[in-house]
PDB file of N, CA and C in Angstrom:
ATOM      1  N   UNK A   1     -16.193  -6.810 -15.709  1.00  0.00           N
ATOM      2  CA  UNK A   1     -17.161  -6.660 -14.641  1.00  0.00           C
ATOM      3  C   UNK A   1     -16.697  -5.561 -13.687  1.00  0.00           C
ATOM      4  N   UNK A   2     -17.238  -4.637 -13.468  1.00  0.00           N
ATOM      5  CA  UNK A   2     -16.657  -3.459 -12.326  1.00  0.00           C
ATOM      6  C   UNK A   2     -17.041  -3.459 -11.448  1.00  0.00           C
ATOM      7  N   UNK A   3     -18.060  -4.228 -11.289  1.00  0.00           N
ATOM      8  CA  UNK A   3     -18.182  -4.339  -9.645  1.00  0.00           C
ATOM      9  C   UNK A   3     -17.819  -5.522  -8.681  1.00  0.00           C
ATOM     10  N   UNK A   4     -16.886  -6.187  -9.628  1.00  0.00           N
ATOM     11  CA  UNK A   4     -16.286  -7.257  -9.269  1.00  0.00           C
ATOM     12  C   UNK A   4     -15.068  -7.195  -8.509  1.00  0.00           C
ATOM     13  N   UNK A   5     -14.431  -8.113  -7.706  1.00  0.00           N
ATOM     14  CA  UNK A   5     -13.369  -7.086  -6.649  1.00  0.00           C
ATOM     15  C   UNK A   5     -12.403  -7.609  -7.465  1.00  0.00           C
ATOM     16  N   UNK A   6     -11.596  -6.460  -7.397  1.00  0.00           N
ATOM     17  CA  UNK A   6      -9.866  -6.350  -8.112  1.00  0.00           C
ATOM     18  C   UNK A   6      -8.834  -7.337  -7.286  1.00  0.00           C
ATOM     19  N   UNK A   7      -8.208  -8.094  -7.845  1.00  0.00           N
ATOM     20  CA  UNK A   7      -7.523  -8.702  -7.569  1.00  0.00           C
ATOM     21  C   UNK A   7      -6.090  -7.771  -6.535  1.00  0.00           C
ATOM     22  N   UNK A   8      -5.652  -6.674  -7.155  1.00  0.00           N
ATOM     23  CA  UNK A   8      -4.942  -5.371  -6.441  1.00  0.00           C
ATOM     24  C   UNK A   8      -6.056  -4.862  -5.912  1.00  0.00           C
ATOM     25  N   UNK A   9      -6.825  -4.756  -4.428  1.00  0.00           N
ATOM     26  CA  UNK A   9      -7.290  -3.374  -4.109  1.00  0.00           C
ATOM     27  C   UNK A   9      -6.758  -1.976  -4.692  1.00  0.00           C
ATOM     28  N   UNK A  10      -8.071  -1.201  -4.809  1.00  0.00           N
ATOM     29  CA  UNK A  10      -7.654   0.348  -5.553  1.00  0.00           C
ATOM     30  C   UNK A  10      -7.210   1.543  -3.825  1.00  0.00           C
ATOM     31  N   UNK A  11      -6.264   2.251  -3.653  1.00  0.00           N
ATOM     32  CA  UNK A  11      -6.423   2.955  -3.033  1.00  0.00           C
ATOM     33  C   UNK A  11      -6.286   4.345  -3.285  1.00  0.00           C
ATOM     34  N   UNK A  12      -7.016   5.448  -3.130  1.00  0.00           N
ATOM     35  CA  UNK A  12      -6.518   6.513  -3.617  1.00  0.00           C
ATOM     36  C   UNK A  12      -5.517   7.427  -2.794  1.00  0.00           C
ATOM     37  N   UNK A  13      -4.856   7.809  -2.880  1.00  0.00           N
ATOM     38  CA  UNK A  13      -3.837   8.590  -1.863  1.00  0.00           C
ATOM     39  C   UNK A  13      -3.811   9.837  -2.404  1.00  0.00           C
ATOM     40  N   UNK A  14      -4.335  10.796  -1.232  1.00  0.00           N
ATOM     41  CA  UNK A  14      -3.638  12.302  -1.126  1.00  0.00           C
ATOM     42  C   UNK A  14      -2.889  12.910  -0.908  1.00  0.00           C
ATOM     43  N   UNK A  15      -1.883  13.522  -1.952  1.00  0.00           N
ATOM     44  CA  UNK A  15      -0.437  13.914  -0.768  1.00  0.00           C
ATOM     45  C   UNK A  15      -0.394  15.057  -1.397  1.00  0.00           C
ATOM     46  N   UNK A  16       0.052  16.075  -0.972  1.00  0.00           N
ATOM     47  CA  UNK A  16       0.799  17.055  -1.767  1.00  0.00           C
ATOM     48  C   UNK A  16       1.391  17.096  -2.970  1.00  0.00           C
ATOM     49  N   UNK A  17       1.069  18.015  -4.424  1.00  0.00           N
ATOM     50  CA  UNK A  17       1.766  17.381  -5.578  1.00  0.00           C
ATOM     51  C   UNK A  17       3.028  18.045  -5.650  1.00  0.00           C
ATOM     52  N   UNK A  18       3.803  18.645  -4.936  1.00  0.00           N
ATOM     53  CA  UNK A  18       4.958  18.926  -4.775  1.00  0.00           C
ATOM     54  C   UNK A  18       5.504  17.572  -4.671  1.00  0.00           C
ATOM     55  N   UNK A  19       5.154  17.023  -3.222  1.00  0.00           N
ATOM     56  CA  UNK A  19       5.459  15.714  -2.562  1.00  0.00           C
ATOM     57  C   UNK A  19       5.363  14.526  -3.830  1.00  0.00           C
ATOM     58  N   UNK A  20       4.114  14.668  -4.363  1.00  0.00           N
ATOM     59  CA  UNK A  20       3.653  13.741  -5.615  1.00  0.00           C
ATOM     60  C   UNK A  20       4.985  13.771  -6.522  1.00  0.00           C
ATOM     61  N   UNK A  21       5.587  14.970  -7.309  1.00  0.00           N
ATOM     62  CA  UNK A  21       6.626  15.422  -8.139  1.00  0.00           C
ATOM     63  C   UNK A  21       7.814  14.630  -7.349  1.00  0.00           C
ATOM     64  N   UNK A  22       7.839  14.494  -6.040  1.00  0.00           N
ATOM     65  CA  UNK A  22       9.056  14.169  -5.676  1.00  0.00           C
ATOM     66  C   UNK A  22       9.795  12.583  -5.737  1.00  0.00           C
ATOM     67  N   UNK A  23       7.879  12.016  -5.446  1.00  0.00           N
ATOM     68  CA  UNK A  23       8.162  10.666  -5.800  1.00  0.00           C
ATOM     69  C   UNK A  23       8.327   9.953  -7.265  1.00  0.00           C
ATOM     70  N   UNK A  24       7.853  10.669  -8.006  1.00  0.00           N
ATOM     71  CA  UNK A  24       7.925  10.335  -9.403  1.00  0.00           C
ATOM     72  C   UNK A  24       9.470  10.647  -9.880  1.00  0.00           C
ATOM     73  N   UNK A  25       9.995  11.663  -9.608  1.00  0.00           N
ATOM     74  CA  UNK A  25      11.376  11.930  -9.619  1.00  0.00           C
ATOM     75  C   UNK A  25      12.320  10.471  -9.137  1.00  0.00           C
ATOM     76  N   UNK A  26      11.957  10.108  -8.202  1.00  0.00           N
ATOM     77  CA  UNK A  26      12.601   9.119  -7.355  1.00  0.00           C
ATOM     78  C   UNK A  26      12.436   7.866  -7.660  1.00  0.00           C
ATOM     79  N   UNK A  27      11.303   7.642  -8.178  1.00  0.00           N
ATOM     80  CA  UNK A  27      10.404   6.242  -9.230  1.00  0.00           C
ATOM     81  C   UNK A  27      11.093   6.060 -10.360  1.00  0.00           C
ATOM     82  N   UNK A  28      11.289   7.351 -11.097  1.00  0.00           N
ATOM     83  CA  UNK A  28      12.114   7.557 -12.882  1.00  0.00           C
ATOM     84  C   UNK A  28      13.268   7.001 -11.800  1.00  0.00           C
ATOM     85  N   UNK A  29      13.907   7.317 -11.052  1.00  0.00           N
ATOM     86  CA  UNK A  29      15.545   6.861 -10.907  1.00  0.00           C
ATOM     87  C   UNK A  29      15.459   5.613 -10.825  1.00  0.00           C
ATOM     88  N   UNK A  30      14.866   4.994 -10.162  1.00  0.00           N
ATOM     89  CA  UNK A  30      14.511   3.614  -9.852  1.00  0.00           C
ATOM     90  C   UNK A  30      14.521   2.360 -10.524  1.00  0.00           C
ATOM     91  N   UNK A  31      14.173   3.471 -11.925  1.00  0.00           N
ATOM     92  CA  UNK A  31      12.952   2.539 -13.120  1.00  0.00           C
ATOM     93  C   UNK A  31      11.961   1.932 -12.614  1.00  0.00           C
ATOM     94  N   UNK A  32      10.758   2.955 -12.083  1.00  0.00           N
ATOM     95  CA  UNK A  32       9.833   2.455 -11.755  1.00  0.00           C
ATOM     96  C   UNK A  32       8.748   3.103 -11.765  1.00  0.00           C
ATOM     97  N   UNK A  33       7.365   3.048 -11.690  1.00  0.00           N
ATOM     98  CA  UNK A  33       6.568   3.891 -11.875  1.00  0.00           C
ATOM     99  C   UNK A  33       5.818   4.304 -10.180  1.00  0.00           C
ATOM    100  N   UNK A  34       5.567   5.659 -10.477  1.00  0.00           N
ATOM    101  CA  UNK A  34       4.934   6.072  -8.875  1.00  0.00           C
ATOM    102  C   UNK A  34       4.239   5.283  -8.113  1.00  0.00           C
ATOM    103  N   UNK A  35       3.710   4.385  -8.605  1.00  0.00           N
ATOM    104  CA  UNK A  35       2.484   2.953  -7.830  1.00  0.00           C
ATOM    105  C   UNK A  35       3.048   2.713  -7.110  1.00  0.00           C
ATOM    106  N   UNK A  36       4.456   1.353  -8.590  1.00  0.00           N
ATOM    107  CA  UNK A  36       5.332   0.617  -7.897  1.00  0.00           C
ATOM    108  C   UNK A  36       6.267   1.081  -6.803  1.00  0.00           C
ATOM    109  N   UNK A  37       6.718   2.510  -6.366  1.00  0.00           N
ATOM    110  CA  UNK A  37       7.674   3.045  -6.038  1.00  0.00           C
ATOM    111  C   UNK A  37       6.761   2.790  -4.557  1.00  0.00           C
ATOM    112  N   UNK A  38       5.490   3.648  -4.570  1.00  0.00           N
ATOM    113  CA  UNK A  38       4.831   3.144  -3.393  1.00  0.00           C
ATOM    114  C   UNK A  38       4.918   1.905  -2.667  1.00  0.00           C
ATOM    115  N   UNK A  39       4.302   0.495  -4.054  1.00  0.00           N
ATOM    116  CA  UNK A  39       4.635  -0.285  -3.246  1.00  0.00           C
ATOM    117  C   UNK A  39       5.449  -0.502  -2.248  1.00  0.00           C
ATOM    118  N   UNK A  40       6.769  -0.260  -2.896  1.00  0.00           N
ATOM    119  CA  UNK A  40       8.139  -0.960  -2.461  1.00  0.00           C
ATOM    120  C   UNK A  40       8.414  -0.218  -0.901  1.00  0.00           C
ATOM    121  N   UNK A  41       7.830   1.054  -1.059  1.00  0.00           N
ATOM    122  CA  UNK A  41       7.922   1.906   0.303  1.00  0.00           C
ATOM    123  C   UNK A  41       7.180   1.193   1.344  1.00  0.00           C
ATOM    124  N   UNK A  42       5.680   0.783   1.023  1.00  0.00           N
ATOM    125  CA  UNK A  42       4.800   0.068   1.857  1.00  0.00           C
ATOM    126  C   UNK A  42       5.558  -1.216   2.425  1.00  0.00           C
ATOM    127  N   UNK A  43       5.983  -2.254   1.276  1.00  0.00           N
ATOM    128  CA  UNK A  43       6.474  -3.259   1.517  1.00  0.00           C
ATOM    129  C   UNK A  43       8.298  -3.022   2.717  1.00  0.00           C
ATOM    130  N   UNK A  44       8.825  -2.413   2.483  1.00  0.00           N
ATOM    131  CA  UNK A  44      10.052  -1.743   3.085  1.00  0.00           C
ATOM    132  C   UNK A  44       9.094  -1.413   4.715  1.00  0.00           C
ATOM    133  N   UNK A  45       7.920  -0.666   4.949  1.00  0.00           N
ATOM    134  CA  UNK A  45       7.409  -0.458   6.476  1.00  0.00           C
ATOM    135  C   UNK A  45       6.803  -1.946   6.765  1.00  0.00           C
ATOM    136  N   UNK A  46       6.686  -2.023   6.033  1.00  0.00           N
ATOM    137  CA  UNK A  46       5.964  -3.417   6.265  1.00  0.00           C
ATOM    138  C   UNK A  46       7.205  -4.683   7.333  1.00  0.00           C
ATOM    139  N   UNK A  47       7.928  -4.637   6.105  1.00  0.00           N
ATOM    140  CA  UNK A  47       9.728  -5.337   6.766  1.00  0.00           C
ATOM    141  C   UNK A  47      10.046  -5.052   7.855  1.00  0.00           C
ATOM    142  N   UNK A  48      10.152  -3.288   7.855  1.00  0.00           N
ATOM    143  CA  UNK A  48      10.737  -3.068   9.137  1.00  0.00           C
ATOM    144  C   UNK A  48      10.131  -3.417  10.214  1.00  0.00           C
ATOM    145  N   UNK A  49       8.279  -3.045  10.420  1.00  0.00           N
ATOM    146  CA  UNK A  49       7.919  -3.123  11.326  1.00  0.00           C
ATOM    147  C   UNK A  49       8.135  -4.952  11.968  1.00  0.00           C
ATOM    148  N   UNK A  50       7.859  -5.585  11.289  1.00  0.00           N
ATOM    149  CA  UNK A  50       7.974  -7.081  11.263  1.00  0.00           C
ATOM    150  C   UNK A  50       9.374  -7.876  12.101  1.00  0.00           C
ATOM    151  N   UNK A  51       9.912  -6.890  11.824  1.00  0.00           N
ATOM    152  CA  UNK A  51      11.454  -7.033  11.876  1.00  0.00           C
ATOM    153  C   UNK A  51      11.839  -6.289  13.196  1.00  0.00           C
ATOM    154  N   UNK A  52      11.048  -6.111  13.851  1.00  0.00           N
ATOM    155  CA  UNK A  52      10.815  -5.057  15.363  1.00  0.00           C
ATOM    156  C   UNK A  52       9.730  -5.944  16.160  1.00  0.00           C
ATOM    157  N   UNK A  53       8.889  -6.037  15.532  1.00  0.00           N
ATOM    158  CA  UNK A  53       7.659  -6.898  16.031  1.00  0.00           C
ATOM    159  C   UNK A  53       7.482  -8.609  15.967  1.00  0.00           C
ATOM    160  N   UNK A  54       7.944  -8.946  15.378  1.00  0.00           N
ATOM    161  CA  UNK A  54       7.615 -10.002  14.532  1.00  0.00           C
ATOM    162  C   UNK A  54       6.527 -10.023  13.418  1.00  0.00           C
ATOM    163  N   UNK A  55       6.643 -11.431  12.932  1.00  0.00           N
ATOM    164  CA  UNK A  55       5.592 -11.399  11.558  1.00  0.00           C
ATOM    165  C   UNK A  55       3.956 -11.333  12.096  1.00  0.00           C
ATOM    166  N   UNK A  56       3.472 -10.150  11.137  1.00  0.00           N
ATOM    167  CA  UNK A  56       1.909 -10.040  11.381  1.00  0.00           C
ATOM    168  C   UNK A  56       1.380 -11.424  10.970  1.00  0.00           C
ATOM    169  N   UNK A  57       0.614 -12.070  11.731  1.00  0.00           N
ATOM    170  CA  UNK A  57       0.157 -13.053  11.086  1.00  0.00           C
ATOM    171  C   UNK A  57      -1.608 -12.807  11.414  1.00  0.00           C
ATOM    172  N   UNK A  58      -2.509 -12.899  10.423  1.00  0.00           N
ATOM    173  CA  UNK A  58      -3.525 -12.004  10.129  1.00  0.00           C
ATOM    174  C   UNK A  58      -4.762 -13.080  10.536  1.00  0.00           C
ATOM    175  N   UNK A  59      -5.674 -12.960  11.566  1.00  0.00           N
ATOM    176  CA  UNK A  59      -6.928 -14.261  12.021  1.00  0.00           C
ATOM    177  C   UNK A  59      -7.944 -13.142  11.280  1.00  0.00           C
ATOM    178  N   UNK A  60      -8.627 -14.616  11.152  1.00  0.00           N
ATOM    179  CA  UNK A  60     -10.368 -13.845  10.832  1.00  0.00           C
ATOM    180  C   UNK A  60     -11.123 -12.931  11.590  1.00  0.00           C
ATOM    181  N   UNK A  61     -10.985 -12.605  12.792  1.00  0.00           N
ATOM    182  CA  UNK A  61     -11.209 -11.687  12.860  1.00  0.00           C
ATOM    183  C   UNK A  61     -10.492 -10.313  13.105  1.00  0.00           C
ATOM    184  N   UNK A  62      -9.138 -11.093  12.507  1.00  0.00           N
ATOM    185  CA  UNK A  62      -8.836  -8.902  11.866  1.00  0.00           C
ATOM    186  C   UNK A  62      -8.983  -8.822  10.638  1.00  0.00           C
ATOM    187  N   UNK A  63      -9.505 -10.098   9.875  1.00  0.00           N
ATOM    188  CA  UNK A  63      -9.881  -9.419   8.292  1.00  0.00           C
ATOM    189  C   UNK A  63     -11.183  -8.915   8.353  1.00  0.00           C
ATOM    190  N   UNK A  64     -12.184  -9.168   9.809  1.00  0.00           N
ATOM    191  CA  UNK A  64     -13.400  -9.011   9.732  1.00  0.00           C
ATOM    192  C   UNK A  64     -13.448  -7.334  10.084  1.00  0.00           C
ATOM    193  N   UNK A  65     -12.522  -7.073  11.165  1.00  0.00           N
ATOM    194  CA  UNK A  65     -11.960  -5.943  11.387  1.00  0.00           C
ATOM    195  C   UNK A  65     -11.759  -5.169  10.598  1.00  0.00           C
ATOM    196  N   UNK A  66     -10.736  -5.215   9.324  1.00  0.00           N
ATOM    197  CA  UNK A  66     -10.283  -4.619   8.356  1.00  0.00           C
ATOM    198  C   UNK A  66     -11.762  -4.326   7.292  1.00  0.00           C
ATOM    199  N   UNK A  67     -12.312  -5.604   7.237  1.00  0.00           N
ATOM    200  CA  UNK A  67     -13.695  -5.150   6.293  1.00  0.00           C
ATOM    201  C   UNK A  67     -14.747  -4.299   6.833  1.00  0.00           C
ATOM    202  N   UNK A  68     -14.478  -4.792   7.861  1.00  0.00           N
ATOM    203  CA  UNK A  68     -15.741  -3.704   8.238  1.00  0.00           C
ATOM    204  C   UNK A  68     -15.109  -1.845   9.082  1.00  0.00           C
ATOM    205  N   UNK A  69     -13.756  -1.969   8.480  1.00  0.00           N
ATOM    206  CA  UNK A  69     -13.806  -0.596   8.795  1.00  0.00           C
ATOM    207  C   UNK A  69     -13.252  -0.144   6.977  1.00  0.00           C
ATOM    208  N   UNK A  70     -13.323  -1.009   6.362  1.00  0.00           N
ATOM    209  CA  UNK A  70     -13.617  -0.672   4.583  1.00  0.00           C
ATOM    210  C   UNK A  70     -14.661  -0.672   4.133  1.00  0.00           C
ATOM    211  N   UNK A  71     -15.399  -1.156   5.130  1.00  0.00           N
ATOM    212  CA  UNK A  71     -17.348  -1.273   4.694  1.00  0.00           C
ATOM    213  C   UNK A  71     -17.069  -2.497   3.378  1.00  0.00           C
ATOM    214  N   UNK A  72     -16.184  -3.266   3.251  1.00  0.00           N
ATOM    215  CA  UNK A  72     -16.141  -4.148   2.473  1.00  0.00           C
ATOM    216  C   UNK A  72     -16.389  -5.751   2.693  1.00  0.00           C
TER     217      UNK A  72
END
């Protein structure tokens, strides 16, 4: 079904493919693939900020927030 929602949201990211080359470089060291390498970067800001702030803890209306600035 494709218009069914993905269990992973899709995001597309633009970066520079220099920048792109650099992370894939850094992913192969890893053993990991450019996605996952992302993830782990996201998840790592994610930590830190948490870890400065405390834990995000997410109400309905910042998912209403979040959807409606995804139009989702």
């Amino acid at each position: 079904m494709p218009n069914a929602p993905h269990r992973h949201p899709h995001y597309a990211l633009r970066i520079p493919e220099k920048t792109m080359d650099k992370l894939k470089y850094i992913a192969g060291h890893n053993g990991r693939s450019a996605n996952k390498e992302v993830e782990q970067l996201i998840l790592a800001h994610i930590a830190l900020y948490e870890s400065q702030n405390g834990p995000i803890e997410l109400t309905e209306s910042d998912y209403e927030f979040i959807r409606k600035r995804t139009k989702k």
